[in-house]
PDB file of N, CA and C in Angstrom:
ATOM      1  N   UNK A   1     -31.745   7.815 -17.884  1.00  0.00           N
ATOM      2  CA  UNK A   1     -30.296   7.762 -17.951  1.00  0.00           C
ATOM      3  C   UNK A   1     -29.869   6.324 -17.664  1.00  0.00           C
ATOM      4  N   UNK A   2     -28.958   6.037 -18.462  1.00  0.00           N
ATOM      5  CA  UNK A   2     -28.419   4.573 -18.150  1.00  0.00           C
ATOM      6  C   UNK A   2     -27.493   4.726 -17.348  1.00  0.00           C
ATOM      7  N   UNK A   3     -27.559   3.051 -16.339  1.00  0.00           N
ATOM      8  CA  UNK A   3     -26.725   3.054 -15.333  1.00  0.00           C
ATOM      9  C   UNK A   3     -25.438   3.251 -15.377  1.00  0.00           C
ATOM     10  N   UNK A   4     -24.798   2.804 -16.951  1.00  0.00           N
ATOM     11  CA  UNK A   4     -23.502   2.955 -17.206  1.00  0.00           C
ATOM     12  C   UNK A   4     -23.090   4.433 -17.355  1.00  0.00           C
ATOM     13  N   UNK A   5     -24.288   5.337 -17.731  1.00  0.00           N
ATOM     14  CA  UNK A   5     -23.292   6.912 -17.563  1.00  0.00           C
ATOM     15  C   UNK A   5     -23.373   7.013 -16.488  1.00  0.00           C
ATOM     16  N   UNK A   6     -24.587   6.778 -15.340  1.00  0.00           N
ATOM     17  CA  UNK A   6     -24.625   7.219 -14.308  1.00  0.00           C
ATOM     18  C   UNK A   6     -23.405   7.019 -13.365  1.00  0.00           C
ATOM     19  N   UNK A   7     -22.873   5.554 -13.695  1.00  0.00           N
ATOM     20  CA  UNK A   7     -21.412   5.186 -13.057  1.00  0.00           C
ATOM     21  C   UNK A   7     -20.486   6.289 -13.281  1.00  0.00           C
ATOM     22  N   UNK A   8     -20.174   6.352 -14.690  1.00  0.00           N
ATOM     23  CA  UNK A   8     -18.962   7.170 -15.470  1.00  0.00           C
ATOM     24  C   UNK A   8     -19.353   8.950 -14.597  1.00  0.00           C
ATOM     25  N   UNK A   9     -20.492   9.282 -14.617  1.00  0.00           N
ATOM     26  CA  UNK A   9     -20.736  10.616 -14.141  1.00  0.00           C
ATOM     27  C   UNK A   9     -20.321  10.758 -12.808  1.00  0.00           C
ATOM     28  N   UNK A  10     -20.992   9.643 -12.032  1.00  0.00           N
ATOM     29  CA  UNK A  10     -19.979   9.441 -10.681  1.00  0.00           C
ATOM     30  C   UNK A  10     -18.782   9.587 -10.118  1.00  0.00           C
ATOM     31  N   UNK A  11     -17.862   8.741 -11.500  1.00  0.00           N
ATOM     32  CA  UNK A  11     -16.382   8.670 -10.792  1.00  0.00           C
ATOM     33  C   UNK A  11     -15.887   9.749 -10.964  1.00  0.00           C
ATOM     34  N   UNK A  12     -16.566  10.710 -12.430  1.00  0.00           N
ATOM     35  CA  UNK A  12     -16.074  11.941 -12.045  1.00  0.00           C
ATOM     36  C   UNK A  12     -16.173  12.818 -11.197  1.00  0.00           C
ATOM     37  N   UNK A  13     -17.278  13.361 -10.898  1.00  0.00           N
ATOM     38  CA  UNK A  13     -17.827  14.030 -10.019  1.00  0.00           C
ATOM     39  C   UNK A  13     -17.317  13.696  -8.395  1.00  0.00           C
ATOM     40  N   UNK A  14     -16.740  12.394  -8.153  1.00  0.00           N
ATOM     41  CA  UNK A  14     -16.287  12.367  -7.338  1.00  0.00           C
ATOM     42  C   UNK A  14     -14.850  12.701  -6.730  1.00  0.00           C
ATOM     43  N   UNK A  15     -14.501  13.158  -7.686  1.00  0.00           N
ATOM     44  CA  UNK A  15     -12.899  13.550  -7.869  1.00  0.00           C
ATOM     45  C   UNK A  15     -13.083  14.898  -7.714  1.00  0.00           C
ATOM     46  N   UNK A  16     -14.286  15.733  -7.858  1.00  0.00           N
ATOM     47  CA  UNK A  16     -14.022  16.855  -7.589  1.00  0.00           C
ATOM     48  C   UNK A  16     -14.091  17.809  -6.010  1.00  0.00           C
ATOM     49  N   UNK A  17     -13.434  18.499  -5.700  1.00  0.00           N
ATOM     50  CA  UNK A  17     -13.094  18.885  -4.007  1.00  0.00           C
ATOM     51  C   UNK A  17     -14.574  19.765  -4.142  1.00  0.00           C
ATOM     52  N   UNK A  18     -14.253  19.834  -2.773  1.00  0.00           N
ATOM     53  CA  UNK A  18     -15.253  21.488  -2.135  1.00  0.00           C
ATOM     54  C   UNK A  18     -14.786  22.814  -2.939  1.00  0.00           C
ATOM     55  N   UNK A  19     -13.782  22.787  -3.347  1.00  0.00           N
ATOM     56  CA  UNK A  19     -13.313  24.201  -3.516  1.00  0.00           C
ATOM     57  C   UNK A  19     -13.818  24.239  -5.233  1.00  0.00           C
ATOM     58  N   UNK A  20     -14.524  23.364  -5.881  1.00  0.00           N
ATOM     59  CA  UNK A  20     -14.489  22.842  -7.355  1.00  0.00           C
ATOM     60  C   UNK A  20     -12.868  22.406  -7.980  1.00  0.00           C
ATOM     61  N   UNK A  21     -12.381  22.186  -7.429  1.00  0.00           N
ATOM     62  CA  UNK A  21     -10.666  22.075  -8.224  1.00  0.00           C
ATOM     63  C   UNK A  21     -10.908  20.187  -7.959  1.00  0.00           C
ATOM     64  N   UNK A  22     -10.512  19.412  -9.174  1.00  0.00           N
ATOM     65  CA  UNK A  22      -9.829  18.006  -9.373  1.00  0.00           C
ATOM     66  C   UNK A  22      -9.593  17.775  -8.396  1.00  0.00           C
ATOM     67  N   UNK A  23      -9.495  16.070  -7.712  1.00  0.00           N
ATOM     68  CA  UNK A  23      -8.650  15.569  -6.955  1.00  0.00           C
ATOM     69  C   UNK A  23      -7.590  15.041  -8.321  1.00  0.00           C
ATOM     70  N   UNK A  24      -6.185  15.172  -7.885  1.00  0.00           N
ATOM     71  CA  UNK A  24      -5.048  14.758  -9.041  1.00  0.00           C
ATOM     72  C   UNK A  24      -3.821  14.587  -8.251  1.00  0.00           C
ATOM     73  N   UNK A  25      -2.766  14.576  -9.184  1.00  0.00           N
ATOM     74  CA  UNK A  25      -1.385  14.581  -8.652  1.00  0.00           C
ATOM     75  C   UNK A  25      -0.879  15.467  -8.739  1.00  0.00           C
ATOM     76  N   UNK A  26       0.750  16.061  -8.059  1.00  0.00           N
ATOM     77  CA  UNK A  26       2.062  17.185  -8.966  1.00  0.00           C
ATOM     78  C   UNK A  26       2.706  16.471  -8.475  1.00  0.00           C
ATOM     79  N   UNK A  27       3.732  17.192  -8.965  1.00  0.00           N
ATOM     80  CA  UNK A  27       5.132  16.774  -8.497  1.00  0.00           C
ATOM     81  C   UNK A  27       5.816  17.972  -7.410  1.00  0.00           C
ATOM     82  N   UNK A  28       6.114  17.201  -6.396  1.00  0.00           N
ATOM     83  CA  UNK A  28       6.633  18.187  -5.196  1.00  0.00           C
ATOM     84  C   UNK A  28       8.391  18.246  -5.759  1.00  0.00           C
ATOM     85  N   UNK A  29       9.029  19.273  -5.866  1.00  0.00           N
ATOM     86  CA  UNK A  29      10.229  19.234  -6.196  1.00  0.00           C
ATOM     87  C   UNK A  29      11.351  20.116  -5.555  1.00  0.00           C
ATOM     88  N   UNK A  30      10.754  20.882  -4.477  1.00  0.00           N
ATOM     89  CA  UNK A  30      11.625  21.381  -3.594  1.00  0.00           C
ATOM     90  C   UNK A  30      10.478  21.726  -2.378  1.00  0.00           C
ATOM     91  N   UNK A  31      10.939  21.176  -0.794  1.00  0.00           N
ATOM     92  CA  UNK A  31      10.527  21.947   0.215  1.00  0.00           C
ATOM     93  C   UNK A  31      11.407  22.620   1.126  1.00  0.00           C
ATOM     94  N   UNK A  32      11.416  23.903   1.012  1.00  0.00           N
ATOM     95  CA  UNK A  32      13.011  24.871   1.692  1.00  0.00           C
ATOM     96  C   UNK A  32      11.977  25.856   2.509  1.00  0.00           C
ATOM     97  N   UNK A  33      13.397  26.297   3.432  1.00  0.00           N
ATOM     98  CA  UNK A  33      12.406  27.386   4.378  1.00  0.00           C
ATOM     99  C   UNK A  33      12.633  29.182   3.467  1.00  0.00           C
ATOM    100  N   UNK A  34      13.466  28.601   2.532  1.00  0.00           N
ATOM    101  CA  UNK A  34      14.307  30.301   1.281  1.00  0.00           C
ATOM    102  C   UNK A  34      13.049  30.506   0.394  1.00  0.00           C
ATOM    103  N   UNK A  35      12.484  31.214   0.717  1.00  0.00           N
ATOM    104  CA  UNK A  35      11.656  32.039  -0.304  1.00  0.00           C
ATOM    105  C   UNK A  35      12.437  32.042  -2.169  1.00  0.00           C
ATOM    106  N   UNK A  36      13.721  32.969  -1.608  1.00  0.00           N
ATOM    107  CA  UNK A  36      14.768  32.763  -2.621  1.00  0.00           C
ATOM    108  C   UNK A  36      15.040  31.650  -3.671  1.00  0.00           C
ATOM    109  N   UNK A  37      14.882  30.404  -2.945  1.00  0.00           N
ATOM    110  CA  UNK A  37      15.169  28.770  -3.654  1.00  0.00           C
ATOM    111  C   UNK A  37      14.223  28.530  -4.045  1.00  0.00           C
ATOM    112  N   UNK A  38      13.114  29.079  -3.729  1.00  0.00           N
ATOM    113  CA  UNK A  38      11.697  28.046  -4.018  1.00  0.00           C
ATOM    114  C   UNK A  38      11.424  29.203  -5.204  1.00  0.00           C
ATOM    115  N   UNK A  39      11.613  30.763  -5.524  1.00  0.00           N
ATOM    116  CA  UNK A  39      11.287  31.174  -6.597  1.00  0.00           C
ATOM    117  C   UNK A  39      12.681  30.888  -8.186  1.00  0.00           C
ATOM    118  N   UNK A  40      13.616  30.704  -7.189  1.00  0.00           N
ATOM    119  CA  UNK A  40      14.646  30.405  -8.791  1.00  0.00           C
ATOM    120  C   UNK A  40      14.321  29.288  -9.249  1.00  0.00           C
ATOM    121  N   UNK A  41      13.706  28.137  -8.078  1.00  0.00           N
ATOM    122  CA  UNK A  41      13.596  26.480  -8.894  1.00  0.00           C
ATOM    123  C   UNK A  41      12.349  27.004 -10.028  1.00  0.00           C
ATOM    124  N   UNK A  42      11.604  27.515  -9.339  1.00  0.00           N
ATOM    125  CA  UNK A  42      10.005  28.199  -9.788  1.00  0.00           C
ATOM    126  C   UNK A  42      10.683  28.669 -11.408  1.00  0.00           C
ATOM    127  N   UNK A  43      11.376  29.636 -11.581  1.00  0.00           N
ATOM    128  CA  UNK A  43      11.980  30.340 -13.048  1.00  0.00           C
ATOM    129  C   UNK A  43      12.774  29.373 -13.842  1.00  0.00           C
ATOM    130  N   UNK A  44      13.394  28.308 -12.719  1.00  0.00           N
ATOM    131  CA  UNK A  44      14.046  27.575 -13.577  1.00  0.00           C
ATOM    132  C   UNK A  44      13.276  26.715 -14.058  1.00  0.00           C
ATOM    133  N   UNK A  45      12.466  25.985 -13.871  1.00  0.00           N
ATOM    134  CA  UNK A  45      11.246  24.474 -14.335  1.00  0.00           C
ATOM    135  C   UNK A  45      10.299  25.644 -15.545  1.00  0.00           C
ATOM    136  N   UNK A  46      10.206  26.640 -15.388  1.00  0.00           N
ATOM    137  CA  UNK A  46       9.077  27.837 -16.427  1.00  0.00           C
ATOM    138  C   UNK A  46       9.753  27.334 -17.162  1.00  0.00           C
ATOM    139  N   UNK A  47      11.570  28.010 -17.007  1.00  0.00           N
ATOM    140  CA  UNK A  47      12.480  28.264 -18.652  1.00  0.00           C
ATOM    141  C   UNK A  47      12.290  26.826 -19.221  1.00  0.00           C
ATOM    142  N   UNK A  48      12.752  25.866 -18.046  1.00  0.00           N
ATOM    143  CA  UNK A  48      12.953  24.394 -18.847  1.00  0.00           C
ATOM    144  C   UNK A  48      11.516  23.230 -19.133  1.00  0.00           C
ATOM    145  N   UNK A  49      10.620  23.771 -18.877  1.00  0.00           N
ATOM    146  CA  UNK A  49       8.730  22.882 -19.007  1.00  0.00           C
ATOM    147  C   UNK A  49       8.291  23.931 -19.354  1.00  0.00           C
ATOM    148  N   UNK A  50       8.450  24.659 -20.440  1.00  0.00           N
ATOM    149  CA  UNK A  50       7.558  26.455 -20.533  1.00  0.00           C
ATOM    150  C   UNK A  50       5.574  25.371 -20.393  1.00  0.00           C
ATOM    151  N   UNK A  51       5.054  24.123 -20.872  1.00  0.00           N
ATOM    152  CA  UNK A  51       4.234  23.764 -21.045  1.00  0.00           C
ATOM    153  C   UNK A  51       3.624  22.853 -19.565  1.00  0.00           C
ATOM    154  N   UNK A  52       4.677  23.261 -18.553  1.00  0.00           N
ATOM    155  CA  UNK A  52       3.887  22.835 -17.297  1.00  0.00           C
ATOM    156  C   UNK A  52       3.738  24.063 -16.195  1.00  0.00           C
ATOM    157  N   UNK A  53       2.798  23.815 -15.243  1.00  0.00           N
ATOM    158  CA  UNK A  53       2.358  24.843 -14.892  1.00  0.00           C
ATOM    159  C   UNK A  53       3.202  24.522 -13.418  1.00  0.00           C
ATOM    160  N   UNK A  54       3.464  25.941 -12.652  1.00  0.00           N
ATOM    161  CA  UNK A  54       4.495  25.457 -11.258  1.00  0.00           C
ATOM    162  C   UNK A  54       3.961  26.422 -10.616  1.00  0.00           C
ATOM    163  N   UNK A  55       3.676  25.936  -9.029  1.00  0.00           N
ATOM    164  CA  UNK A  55       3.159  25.946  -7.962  1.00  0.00           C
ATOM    165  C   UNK A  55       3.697  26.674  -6.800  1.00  0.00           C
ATOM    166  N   UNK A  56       3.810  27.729  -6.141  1.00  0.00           N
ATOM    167  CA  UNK A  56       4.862  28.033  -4.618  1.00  0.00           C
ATOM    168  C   UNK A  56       3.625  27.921  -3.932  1.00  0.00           C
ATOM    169  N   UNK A  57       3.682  26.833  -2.402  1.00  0.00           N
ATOM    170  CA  UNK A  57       2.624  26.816  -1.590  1.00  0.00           C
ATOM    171  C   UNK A  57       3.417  27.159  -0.383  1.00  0.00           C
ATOM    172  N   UNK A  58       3.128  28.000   0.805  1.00  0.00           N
ATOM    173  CA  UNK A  58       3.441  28.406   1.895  1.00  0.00           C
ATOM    174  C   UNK A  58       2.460  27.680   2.511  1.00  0.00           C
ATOM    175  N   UNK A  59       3.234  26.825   3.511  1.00  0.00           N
ATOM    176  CA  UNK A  59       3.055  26.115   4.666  1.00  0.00           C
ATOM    177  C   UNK A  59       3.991  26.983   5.565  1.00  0.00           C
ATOM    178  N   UNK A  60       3.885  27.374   6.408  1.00  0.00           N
ATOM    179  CA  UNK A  60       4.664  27.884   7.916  1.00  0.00           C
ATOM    180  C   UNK A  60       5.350  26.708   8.393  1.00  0.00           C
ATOM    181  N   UNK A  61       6.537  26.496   8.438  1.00  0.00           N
ATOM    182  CA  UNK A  61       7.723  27.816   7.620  1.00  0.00           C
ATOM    183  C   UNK A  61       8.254  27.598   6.375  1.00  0.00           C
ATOM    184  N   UNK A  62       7.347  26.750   5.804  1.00  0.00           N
ATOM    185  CA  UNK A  62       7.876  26.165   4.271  1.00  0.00           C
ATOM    186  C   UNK A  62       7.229  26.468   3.196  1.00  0.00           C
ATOM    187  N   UNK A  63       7.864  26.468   1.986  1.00  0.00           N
ATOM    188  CA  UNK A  63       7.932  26.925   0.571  1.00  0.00           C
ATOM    189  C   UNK A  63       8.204  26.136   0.287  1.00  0.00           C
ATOM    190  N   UNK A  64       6.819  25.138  -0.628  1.00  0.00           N
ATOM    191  CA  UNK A  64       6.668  24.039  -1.152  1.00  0.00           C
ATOM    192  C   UNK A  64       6.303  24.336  -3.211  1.00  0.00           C
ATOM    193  N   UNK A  65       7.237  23.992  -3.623  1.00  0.00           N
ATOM    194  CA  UNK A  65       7.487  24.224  -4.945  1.00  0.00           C
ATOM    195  C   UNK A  65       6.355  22.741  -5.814  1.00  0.00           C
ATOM    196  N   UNK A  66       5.730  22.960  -6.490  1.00  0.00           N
ATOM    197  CA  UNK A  66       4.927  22.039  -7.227  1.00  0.00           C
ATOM    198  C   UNK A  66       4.566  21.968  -8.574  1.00  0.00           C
ATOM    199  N   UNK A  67       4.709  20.732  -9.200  1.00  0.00           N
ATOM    200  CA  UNK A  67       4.911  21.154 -10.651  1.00  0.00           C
ATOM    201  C   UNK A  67       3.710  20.301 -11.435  1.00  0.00           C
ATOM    202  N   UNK A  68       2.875  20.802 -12.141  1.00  0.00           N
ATOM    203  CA  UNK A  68       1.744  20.167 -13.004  1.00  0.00           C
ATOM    204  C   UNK A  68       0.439  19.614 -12.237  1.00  0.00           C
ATOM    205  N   UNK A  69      -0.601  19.531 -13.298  1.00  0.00           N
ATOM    206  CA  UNK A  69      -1.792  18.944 -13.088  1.00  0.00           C
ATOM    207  C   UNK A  69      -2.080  18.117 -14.017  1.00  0.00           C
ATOM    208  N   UNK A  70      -2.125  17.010 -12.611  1.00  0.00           N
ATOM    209  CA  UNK A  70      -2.194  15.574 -13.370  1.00  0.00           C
ATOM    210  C   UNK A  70      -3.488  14.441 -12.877  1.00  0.00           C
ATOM    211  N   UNK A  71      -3.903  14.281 -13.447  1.00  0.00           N
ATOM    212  CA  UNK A  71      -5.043  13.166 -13.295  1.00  0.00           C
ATOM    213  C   UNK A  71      -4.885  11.827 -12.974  1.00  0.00           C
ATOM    214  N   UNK A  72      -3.961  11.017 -13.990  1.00  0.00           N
ATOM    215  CA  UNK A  72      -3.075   9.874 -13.760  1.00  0.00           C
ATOM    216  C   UNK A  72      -2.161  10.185 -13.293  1.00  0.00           C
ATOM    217  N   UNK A  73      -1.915   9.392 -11.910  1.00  0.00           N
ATOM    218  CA  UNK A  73      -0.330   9.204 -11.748  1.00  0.00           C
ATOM    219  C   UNK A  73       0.801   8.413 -12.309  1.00  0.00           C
ATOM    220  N   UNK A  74      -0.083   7.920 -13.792  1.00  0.00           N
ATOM    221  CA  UNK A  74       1.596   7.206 -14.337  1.00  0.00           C
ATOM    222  C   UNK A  74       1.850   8.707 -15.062  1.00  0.00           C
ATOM    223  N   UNK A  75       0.982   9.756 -15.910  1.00  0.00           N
ATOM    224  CA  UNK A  75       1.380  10.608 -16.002  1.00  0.00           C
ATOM    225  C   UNK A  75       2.615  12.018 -15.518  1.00  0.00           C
ATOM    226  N   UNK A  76       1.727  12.177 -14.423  1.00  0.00           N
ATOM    227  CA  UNK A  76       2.897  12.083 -13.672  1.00  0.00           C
ATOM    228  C   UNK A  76       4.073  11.829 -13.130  1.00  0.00           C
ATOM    229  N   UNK A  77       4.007  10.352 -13.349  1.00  0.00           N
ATOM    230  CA  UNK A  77       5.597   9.786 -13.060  1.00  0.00           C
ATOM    231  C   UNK A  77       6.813  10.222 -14.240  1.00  0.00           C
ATOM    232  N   UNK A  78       5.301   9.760 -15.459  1.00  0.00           N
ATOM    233  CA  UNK A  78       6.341  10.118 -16.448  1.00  0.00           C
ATOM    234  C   UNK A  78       6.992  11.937 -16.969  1.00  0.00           C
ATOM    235  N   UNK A  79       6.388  12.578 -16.319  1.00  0.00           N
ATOM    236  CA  UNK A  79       7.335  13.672 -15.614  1.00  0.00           C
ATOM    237  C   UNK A  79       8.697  13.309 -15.105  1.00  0.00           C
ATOM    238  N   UNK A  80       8.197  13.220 -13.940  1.00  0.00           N
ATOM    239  CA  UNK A  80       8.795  12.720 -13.204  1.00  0.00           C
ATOM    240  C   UNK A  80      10.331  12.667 -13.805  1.00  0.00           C
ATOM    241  N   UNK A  81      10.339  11.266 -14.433  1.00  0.00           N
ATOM    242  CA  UNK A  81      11.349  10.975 -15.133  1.00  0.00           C
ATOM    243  C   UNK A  81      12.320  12.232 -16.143  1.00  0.00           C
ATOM    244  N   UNK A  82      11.592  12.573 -16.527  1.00  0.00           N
ATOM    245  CA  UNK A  82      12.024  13.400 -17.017  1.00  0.00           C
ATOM    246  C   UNK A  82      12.955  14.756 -16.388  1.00  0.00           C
ATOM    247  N   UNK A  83      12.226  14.967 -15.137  1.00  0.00           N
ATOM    248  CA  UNK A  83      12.589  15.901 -14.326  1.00  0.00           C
ATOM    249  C   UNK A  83      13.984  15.328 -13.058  1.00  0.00           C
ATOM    250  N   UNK A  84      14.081  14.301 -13.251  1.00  0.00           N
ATOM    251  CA  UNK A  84      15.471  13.678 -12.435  1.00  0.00           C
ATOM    252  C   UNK A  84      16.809  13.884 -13.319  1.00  0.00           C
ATOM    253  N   UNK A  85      16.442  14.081 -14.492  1.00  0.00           N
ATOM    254  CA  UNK A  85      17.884  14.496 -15.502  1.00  0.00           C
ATOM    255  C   UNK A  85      17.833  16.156 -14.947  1.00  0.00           C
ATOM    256  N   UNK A  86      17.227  16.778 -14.837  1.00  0.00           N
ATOM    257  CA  UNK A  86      17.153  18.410 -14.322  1.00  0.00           C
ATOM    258  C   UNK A  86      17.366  18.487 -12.754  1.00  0.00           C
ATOM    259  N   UNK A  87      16.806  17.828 -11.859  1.00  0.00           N
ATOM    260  CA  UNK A  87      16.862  18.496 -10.587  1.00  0.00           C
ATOM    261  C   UNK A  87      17.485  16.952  -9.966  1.00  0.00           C
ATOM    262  N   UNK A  88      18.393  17.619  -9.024  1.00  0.00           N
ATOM    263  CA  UNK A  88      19.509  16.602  -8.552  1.00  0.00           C
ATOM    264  C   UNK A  88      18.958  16.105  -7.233  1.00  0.00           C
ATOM    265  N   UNK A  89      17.460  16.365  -6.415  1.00  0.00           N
ATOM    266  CA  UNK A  89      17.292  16.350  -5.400  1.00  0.00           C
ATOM    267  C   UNK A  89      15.721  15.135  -5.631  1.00  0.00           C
ATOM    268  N   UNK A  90      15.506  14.296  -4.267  1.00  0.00           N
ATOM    269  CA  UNK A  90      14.583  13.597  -5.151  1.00  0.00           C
ATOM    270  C   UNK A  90      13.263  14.521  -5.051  1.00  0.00           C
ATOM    271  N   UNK A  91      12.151  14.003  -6.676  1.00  0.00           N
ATOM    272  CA  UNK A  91      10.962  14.629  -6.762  1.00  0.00           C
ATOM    273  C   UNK A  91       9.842  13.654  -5.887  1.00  0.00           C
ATOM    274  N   UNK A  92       8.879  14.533  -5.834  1.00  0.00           N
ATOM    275  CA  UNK A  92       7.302  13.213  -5.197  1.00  0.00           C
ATOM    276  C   UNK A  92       6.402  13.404  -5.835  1.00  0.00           C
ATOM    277  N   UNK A  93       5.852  12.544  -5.846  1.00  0.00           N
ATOM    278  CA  UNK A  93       4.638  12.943  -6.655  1.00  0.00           C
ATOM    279  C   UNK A  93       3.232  12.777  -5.361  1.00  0.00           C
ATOM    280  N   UNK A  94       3.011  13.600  -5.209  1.00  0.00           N
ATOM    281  CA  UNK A  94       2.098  13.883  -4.233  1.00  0.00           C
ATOM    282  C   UNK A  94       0.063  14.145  -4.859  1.00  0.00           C
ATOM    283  N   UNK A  95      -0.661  13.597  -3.822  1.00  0.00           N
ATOM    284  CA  UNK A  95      -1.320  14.174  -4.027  1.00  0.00           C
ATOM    285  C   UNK A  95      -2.193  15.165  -4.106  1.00  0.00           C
ATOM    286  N   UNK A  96      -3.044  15.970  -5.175  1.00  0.00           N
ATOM    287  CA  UNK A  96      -3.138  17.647  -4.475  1.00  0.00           C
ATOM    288  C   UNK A  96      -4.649  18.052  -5.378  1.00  0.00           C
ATOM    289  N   UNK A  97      -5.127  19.077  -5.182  1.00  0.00           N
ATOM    290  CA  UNK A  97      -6.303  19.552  -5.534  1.00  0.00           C
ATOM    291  C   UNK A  97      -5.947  20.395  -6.906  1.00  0.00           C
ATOM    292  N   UNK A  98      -6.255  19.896  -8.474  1.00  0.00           N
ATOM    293  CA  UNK A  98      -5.527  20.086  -9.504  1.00  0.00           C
ATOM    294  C   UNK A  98      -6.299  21.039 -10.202  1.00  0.00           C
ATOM    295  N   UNK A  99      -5.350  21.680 -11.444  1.00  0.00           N
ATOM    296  CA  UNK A  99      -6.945  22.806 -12.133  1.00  0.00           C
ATOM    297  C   UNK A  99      -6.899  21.549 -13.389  1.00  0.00           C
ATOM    298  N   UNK A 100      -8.375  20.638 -13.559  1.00  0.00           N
ATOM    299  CA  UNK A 100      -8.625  20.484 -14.701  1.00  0.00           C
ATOM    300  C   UNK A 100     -10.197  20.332 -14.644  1.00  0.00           C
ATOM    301  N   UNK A 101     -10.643  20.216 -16.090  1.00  0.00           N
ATOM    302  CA  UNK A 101     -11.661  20.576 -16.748  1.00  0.00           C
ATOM    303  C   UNK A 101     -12.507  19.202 -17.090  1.00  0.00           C
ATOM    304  N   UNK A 102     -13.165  18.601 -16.573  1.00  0.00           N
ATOM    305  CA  UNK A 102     -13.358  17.114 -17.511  1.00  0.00           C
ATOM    306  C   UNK A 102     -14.015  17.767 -19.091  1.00  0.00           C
ATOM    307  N   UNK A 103     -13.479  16.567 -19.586  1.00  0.00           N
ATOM    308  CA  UNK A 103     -14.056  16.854 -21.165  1.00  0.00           C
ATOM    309  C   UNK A 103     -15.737  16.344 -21.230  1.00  0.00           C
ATOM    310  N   UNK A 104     -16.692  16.302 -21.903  1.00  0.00           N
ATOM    311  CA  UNK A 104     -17.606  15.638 -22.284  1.00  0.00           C
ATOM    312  C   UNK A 104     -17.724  14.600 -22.188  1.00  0.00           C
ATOM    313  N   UNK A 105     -16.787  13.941 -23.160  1.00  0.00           N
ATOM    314  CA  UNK A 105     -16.551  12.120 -23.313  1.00  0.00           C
ATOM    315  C   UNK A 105     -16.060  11.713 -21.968  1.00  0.00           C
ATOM    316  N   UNK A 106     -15.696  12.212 -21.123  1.00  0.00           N
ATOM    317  CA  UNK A 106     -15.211  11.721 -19.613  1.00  0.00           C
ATOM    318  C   UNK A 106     -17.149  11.371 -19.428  1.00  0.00           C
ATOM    319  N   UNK A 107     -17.901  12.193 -19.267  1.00  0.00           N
ATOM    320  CA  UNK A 107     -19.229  11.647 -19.127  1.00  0.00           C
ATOM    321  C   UNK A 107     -20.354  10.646 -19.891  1.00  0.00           C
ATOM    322  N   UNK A 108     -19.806  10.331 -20.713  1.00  0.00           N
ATOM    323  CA  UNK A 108     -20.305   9.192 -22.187  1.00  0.00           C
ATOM    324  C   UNK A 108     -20.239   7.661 -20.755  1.00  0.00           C
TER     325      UNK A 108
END
């Protein structure tokens, strides 16, 4: 094996957690103690991103709302952007344990 996949196999493999899930980004976009708020933002980001995936995480006593899996964080940002014309409160882009898949060519 050449050293250069062996690098490339590395950086992936190193991104991946204990649990097998990505190290990546989301976007944090509401933290409330309302069950209530954190599932309407939840229905509302479905109706309006039907193509991003959204998150409710319970922390005691909080309901942490999270939106996408992202690898790059300019990706992400550029969410982001997008999501400040929709939600009037600011977003983060945090980092979090993501569902993705590397492709093949990630290992080339």
């Amino acid at each position: 094996m050449s050293t250069e996949k062996q690098v490339s196999i590395n950086k992936v493999t190193s991104r991946i957690t204990s649990n097998g899930l990505f190290k990546g980004y989301r976007l944090q976009v509401m933290n409330t103690r309302s069950r209530g708020d954190a599932f309407k933002i939840k229905a509302d980001l479905l109706e309006n991103f039907p193509s991003e995936k959204v998150y409710i995480l319970y922390q005691s006593p909080y309901f942490k709302v999270r939106v996408g899996n992202f690898v790059n964080r300019d990706d992400a940002d550029d969410l982001k952007k997008q999501l400040s014309y929709f939600i009037k409160q600011p977003v983060y882009i945090v980092e979090d344990a993501i569902e993705y898949i590397p492709s093949a060519d990630e290992f080339q």
